[in-house]
Protein backbone atom coordinates (compact mmCIF):
# COMPACT_ATOMS: atom_id res chain seq x y z
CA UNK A 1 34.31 26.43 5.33
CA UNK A 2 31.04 27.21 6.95
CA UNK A 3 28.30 24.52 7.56
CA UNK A 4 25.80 25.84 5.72
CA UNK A 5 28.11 25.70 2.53
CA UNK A 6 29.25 22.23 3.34
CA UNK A 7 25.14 21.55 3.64
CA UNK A 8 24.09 23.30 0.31
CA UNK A 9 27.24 21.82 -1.71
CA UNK A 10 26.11 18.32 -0.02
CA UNK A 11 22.49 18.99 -0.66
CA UNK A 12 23.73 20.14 -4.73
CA UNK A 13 25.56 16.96 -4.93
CA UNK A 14 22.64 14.46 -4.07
CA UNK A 15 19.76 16.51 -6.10
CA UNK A 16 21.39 17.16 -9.25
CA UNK A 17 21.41 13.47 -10.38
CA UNK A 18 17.93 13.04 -8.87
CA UNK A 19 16.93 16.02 -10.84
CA UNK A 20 18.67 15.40 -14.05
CA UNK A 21 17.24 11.81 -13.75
CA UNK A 22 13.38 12.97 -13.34
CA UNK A 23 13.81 15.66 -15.89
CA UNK A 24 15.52 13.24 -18.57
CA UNK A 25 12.58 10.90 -17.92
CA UNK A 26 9.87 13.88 -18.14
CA UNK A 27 11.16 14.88 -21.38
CA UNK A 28 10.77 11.39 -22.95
CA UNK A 29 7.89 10.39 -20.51
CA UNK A 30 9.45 6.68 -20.70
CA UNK A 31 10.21 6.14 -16.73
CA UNK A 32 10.50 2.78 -15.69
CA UNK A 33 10.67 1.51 -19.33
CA UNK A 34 13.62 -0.09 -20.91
CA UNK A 35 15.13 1.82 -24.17
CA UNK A 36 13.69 -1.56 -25.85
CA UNK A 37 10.36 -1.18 -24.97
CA UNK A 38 10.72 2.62 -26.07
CA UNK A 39 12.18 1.87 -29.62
CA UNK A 40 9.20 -0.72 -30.32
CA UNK A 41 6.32 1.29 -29.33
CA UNK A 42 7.83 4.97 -30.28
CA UNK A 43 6.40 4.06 -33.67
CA UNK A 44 2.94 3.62 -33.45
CA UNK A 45 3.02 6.58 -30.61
């Protein structure tokens, strides 16, 4: 296997979850924020 495959495979590995975090957390603009807090105030938002 070449490097740069090992690289991009590594590189795939560490920025999906970073990505699907920050997108899940765009899409319900709630980051930082326990689902709690989000059930409470979804209501009068």
């Amino acid at each position: 296997m070449p490097v740069e495959a090992i690289i991009f495979l590594f590189f795939i590995l560490v920025l999906a979850p970073v990505v699907a975090v920050l997108a899940y957390c765009g899409i319900r603009g709630t980051c930082g924020q326990s689902d709690e807090e989000e059930s409470k105030g979804s209501q009068k938002q």
